[in-house]
Every structure is written in structure tokens, then in C-alpha cells.
PDB file of N, CA and C in Angstrom:
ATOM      1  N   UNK A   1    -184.063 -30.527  22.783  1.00  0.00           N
ATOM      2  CA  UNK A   1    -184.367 -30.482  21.380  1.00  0.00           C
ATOM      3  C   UNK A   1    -185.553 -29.550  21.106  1.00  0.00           C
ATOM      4  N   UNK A   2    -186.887 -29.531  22.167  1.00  0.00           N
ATOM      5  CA  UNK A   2    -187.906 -28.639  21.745  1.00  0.00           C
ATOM      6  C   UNK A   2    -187.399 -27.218  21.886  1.00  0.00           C
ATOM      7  N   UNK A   3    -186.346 -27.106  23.465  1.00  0.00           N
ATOM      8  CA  UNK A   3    -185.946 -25.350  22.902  1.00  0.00           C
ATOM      9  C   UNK A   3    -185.789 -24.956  22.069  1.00  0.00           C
ATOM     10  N   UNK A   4    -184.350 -26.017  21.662  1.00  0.00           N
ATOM     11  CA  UNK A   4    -183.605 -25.557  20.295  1.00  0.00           C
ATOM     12  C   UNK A   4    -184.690 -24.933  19.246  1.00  0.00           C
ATOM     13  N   UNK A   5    -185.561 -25.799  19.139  1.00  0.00           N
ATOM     14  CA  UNK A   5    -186.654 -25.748  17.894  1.00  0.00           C
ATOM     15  C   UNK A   5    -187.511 -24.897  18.328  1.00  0.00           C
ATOM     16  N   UNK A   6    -187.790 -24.089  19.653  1.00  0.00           N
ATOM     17  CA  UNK A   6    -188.574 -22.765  20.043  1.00  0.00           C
ATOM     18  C   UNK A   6    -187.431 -22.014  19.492  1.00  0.00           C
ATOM     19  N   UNK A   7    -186.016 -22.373  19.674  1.00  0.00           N
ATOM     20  CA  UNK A   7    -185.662 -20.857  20.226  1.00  0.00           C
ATOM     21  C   UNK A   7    -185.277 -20.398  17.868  1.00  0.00           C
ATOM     22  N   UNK A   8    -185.401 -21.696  17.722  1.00  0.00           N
ATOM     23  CA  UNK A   8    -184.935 -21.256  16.117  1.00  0.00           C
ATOM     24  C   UNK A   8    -186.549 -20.689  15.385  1.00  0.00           C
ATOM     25  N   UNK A   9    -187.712 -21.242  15.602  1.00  0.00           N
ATOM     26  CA  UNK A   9    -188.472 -20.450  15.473  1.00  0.00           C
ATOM     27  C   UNK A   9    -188.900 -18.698  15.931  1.00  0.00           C
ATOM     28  N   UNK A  10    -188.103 -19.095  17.325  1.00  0.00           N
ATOM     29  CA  UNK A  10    -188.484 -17.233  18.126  1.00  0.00           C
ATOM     30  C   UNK A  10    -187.208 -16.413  17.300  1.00  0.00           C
ATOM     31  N   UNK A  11    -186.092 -17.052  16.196  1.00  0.00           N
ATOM     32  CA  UNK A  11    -185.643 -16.166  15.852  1.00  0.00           C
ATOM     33  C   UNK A  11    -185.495 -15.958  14.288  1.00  0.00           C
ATOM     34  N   UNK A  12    -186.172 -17.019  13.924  1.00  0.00           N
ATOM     35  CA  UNK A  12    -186.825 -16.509  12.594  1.00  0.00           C
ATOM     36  C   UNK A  12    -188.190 -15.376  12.398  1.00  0.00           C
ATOM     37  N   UNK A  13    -188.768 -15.785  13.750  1.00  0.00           N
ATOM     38  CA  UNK A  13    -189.653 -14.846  13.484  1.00  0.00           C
ATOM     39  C   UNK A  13    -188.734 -13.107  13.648  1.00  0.00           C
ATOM     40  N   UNK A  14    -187.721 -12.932  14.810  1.00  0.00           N
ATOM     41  CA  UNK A  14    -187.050 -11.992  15.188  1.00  0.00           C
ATOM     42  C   UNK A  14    -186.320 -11.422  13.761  1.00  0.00           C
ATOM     43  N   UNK A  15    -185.791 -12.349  12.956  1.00  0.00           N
ATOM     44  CA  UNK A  15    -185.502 -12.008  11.798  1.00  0.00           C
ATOM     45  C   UNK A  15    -186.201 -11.572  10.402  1.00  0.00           C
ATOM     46  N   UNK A  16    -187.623 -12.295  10.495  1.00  0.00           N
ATOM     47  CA  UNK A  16    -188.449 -11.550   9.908  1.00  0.00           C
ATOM     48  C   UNK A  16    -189.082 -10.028   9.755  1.00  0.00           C
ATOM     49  N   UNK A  17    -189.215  -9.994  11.507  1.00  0.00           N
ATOM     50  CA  UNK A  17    -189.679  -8.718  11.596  1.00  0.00           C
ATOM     51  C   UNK A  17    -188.831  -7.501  11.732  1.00  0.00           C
ATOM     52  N   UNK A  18    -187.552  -8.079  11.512  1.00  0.00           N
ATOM     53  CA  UNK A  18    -186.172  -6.844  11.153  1.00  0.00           C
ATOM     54  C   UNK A  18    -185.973  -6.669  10.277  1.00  0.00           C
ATOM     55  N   UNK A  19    -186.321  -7.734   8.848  1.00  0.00           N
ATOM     56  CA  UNK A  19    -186.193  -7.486   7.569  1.00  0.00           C
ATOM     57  C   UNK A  19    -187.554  -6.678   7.117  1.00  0.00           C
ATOM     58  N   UNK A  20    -189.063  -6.789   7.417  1.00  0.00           N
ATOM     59  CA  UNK A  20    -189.690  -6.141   7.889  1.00  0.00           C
ATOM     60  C   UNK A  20    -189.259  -4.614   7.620  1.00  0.00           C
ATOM     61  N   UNK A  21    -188.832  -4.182   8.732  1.00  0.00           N
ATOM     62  CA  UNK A  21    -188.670  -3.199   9.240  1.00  0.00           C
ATOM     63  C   UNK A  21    -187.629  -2.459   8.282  1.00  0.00           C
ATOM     64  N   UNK A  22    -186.942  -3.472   7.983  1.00  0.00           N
ATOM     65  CA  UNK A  22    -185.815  -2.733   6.979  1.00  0.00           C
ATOM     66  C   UNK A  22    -185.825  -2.101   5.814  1.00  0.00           C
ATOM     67  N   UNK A  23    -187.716  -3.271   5.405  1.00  0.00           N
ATOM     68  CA  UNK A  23    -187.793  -2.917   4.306  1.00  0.00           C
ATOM     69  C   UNK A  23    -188.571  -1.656   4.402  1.00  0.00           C
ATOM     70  N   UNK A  24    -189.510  -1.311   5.378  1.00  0.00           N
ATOM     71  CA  UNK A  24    -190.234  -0.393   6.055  1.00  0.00           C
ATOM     72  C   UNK A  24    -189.349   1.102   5.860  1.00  0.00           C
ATOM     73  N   UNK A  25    -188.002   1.497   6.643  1.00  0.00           N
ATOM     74  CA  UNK A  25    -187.279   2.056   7.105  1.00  0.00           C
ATOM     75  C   UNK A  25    -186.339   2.386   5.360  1.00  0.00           C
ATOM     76  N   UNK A  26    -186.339   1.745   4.649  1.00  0.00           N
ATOM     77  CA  UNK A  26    -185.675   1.795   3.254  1.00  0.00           C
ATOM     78  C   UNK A  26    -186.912   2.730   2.164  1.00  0.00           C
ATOM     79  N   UNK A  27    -187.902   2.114   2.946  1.00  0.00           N
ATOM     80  CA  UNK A  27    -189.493   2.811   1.662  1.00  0.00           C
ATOM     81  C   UNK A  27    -189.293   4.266   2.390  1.00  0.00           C
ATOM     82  N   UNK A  28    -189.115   5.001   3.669  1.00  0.00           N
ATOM     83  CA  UNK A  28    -189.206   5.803   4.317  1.00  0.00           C
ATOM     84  C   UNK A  28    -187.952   7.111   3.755  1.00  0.00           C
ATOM     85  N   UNK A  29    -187.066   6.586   3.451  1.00  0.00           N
ATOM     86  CA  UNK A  29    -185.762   6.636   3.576  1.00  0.00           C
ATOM     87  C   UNK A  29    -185.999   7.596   1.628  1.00  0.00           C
ATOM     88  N   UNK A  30    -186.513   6.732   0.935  1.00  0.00           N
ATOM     89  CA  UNK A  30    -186.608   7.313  -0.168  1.00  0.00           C
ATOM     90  C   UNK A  30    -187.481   8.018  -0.175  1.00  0.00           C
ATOM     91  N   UNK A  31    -188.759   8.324   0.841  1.00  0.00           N
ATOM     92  CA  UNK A  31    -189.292   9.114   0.746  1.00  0.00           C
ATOM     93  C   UNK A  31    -188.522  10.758   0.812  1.00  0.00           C
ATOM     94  N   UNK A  32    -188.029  10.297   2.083  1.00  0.00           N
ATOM     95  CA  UNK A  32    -187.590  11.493   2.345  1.00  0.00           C
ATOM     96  C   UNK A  32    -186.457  12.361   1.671  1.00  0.00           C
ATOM     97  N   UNK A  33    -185.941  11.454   1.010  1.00  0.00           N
ATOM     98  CA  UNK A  33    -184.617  11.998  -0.167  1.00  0.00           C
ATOM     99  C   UNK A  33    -185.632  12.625  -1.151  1.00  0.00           C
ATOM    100  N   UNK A  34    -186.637  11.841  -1.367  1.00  0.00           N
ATOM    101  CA  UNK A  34    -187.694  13.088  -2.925  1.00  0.00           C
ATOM    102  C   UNK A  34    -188.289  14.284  -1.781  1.00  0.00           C
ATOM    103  N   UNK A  35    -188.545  14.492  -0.809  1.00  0.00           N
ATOM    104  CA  UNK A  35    -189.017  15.413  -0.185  1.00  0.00           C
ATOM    105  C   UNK A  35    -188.027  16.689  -0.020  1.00  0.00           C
ATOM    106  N   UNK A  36    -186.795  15.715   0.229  1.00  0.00           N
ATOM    107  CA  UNK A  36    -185.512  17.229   0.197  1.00  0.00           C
ATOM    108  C   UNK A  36    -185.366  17.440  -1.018  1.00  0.00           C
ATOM    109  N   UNK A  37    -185.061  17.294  -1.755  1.00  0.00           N
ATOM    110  CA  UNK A  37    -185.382  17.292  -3.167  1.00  0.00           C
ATOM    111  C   UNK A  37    -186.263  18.145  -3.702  1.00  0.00           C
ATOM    112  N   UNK A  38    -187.212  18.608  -3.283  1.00  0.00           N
ATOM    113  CA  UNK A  38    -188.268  18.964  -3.674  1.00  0.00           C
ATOM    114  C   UNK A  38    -187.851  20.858  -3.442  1.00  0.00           C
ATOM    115  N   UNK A  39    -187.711  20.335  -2.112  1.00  0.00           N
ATOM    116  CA  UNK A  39    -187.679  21.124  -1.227  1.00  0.00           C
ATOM    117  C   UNK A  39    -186.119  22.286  -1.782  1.00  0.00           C
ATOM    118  N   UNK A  40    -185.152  21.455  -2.295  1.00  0.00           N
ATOM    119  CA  UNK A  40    -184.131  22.080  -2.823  1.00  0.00           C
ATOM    120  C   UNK A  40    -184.626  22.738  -4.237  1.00  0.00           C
ATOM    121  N   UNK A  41    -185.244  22.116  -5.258  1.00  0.00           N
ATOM    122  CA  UNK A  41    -185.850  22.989  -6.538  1.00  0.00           C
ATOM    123  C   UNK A  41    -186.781  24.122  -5.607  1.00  0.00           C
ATOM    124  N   UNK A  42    -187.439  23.942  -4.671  1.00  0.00           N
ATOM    125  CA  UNK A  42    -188.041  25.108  -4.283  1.00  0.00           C
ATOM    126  C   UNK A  42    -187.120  26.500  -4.004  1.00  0.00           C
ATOM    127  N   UNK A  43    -186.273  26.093  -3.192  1.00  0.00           N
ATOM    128  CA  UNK A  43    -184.910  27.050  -2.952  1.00  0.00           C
ATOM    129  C   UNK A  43    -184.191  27.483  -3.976  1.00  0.00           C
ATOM    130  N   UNK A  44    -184.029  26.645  -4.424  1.00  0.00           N
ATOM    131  CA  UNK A  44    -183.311  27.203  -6.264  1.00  0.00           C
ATOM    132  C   UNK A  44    -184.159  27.886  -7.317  1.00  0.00           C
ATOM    133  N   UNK A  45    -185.379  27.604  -7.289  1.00  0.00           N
ATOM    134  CA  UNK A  45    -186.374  28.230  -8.127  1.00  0.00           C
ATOM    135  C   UNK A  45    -187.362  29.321  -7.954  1.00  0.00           C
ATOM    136  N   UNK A  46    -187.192  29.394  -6.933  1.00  0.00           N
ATOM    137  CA  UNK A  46    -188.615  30.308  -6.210  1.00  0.00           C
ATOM    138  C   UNK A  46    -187.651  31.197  -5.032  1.00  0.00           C
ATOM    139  N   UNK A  47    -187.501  30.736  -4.258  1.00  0.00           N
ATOM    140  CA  UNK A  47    -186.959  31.683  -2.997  1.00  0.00           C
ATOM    141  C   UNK A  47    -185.186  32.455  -3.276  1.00  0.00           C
ATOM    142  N   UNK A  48    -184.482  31.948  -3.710  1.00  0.00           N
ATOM    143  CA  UNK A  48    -183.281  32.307  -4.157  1.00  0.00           C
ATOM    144  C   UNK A  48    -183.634  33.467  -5.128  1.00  0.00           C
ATOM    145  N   UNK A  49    -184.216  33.294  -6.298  1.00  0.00           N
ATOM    146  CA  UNK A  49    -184.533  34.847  -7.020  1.00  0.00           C
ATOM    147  C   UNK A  49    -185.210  35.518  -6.997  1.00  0.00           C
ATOM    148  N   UNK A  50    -185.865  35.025  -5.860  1.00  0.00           N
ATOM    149  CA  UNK A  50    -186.513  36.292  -4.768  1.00  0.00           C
ATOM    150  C   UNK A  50    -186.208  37.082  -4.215  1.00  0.00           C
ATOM    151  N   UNK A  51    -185.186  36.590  -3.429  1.00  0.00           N
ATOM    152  CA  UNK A  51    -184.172  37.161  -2.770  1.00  0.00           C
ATOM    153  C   UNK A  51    -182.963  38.113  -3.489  1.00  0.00           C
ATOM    154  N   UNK A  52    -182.918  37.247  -4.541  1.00  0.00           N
ATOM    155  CA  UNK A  52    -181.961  38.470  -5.142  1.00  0.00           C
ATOM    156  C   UNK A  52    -183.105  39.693  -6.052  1.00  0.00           C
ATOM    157  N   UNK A  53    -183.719  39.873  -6.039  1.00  0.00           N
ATOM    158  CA  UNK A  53    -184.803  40.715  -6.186  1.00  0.00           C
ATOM    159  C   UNK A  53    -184.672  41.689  -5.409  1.00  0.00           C
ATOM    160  N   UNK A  54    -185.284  40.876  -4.676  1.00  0.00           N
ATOM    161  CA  UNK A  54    -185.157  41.792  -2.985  1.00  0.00           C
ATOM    162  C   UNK A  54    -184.221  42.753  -2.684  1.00  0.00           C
ATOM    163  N   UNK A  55    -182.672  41.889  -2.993  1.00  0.00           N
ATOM    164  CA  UNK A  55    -181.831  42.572  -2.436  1.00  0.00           C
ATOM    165  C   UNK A  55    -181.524  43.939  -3.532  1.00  0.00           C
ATOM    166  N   UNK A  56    -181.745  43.455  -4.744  1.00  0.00           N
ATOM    167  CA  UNK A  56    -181.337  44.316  -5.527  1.00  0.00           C
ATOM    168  C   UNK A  56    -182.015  45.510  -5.337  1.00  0.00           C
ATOM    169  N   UNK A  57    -183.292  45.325  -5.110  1.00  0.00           N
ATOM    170  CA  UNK A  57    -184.927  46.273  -4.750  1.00  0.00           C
ATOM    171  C   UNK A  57    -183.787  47.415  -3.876  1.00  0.00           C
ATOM    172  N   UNK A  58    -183.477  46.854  -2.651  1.00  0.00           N
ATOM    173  CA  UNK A  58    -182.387  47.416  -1.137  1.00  0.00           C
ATOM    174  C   UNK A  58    -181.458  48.390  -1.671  1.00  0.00           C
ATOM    175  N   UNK A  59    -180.569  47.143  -2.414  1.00  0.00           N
ATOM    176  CA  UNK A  59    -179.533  48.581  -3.041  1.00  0.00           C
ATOM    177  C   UNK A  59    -179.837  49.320  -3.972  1.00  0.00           C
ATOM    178  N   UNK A  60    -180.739  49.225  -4.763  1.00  0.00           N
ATOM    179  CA  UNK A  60    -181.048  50.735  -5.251  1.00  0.00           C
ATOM    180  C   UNK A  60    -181.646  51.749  -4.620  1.00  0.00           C
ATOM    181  N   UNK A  61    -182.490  51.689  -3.228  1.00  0.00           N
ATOM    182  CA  UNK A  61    -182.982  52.300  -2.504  1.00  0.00           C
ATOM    183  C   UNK A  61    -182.002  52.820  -1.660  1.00  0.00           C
ATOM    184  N   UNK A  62    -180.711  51.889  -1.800  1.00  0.00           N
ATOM    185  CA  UNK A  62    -179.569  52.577  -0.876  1.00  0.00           C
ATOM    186  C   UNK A  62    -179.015  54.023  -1.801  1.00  0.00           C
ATOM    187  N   UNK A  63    -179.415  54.541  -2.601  1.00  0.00           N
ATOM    188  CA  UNK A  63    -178.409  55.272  -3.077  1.00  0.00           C
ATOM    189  C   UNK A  63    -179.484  56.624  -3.271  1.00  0.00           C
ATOM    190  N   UNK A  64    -178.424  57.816  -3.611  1.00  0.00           N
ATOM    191  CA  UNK A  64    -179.245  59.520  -3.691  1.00  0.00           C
ATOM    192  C   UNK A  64    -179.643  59.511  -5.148  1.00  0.00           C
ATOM    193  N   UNK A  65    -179.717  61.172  -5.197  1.00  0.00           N
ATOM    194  CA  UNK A  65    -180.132  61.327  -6.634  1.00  0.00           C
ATOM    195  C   UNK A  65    -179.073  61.468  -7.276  1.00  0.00           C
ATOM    196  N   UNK A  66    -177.494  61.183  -6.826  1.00  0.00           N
ATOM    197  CA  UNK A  66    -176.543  61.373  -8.082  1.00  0.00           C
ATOM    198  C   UNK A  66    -176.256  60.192  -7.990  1.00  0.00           C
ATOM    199  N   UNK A  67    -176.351  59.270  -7.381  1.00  0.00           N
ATOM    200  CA  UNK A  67    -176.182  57.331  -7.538  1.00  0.00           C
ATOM    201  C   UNK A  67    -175.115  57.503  -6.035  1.00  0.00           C
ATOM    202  N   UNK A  68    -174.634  58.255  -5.206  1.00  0.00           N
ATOM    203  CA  UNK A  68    -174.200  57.638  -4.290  1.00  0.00           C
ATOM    204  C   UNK A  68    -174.386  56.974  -3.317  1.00  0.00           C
ATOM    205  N   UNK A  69    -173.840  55.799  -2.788  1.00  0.00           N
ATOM    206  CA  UNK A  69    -174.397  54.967  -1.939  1.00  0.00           C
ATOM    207  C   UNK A  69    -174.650  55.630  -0.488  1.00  0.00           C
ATOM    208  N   UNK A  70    -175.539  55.544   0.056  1.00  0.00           N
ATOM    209  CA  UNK A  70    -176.029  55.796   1.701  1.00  0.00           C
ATOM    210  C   UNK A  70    -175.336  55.242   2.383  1.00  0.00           C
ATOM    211  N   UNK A  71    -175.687  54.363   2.675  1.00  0.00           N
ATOM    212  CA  UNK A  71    -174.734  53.132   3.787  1.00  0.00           C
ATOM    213  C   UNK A  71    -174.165  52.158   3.402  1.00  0.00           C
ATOM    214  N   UNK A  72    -172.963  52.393   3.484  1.00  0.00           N
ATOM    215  CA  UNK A  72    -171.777  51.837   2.581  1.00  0.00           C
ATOM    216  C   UNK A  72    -171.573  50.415   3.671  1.00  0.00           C
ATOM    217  N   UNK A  73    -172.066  50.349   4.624  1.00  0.00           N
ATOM    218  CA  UNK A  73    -172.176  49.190   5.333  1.00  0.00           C
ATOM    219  C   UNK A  73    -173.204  48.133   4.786  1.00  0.00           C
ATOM    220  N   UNK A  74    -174.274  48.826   4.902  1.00  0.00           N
ATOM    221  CA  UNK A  74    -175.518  47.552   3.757  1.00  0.00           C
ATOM    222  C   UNK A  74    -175.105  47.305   2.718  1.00  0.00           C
ATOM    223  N   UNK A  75    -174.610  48.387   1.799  1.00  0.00           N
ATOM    224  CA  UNK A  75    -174.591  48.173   0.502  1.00  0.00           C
ATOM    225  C   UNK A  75    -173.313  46.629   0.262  1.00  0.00           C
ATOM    226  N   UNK A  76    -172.434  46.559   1.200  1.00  0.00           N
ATOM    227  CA  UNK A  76    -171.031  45.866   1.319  1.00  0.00           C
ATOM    228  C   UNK A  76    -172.094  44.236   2.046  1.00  0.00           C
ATOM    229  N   UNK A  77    -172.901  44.406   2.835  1.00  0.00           N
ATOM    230  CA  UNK A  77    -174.056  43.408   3.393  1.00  0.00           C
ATOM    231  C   UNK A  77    -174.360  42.775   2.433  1.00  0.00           C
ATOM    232  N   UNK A  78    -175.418  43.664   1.319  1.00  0.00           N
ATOM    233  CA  UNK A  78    -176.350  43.024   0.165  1.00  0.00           C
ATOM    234  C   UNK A  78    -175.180  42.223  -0.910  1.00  0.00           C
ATOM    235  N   UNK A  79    -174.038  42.989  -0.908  1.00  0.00           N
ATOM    236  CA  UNK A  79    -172.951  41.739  -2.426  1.00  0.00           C
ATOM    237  C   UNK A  79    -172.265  41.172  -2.028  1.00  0.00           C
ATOM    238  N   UNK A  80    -172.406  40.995  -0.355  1.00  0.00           N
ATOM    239  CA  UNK A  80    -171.788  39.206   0.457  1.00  0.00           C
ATOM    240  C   UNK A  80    -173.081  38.575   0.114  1.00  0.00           C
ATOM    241  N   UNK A  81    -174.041  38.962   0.458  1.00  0.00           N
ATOM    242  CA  UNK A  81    -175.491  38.170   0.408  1.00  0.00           C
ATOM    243  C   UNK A  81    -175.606  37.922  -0.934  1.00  0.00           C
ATOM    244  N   UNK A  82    -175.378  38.440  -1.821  1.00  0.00           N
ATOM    245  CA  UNK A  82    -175.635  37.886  -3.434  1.00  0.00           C
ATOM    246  C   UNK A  82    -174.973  36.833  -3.713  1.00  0.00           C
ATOM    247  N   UNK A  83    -173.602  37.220  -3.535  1.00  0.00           N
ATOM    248  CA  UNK A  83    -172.421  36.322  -3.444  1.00  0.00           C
ATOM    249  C   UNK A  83    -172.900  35.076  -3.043  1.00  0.00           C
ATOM    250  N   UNK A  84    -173.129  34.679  -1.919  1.00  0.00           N
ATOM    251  CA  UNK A  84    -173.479  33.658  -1.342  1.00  0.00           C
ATOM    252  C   UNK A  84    -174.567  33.041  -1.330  1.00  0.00           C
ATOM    253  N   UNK A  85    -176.052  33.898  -2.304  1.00  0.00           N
ATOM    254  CA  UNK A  85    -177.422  33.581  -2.753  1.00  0.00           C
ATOM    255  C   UNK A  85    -176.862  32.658  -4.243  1.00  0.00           C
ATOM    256  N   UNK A  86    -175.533  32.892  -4.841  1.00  0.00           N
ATOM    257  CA  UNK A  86    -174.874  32.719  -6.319  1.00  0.00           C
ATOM    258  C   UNK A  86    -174.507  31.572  -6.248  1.00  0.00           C
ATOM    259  N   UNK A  87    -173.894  31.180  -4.599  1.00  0.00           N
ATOM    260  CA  UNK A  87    -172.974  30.215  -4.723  1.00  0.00           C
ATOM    261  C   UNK A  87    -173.819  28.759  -4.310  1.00  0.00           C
ATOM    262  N   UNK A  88    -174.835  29.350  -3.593  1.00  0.00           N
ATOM    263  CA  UNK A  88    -176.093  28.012  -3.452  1.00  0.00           C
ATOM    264  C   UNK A  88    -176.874  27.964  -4.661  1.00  0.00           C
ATOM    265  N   UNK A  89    -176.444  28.338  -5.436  1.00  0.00           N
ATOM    266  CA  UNK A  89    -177.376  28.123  -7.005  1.00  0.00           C
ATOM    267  C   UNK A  89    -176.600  27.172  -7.538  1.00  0.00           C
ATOM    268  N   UNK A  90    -175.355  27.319  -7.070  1.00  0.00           N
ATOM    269  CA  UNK A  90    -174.520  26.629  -8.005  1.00  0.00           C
ATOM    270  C   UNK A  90    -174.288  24.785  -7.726  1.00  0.00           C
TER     271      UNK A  90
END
């Protein structure tokens, strides 16, 4: 009878300190969802139209004085890269 009554105390306490933890591991958990979060308006707001800046900066530097393109390989580079700077905005 005294086990019983150790072993139901050793697992209330065992159950305490998992709910504990759960609740621990749940406060953590939302932290980190506002941190990506954050972290995604940063990418969408700041670094993404930067980048298309950038790139745009590239291809106009790709071209002569009558507008033809130089390297028709970058230039085909920079409007996959837009493309795909467009489609993480979205």
C-alpha cells in the first residue's frame, strides 16, 4: 500500500513536471513563430526590393549605347531572378 502511494505520488510529480514543460515548450514555440515572422516582413520589405534594384541596376549596365544587350546569358539570369524575387512576394 505505501508503494502504491510512493509510486502515485512519484508520478504526479512526473506529470507535473511534463505539463511544466509543455507549458514551457508552447511559450517557446510562439516565440519563435513571431520571430519568423518578423523575419519574413524583413524579406518582403527590405531585402526583396533591394534586390530587385539591384538587379535592375545589372541589366541596365548589361546593355551598349544603342540598348543592345551584352550578355544575353545574364540578362536571361536577372528575369528568372525577378521572376522568382515576384513570386516570394506573393
Amino acid at each position: 500500500m505505501v508503494e502504491s502511494a510512493n509510486h502515485n505520488v512519484r508520478s504526479t510529480q512526473q506529470i507535473d513536471v511534463l505539463t511544466k514543460r509543455e507549458q514551457e515548450l508552447n511559450a517557446d514555440l510562439i516565440q519563435h513563430n513571431l520571430f519568423i515572422e518578423k523575419h519574413e516582413n524583413l524579406f518582403k520589405k527590405l531585402l526583396i526590393p533591394m534586390f530587385e534594384d539591384l538587379f535592375g541596376l545589372i541589366a541596365a549596365q548589361n546593355q551598349d549605347k544603342k540598348g543592345n544587350t551584352l550578355d544575353a546569358d545574364l540578362k536571361c539570369k536577372l528575369e528568372r531572378y525577378l521572376v522568382q524575387l515576384k513570386k516570394t512576394r506573393e
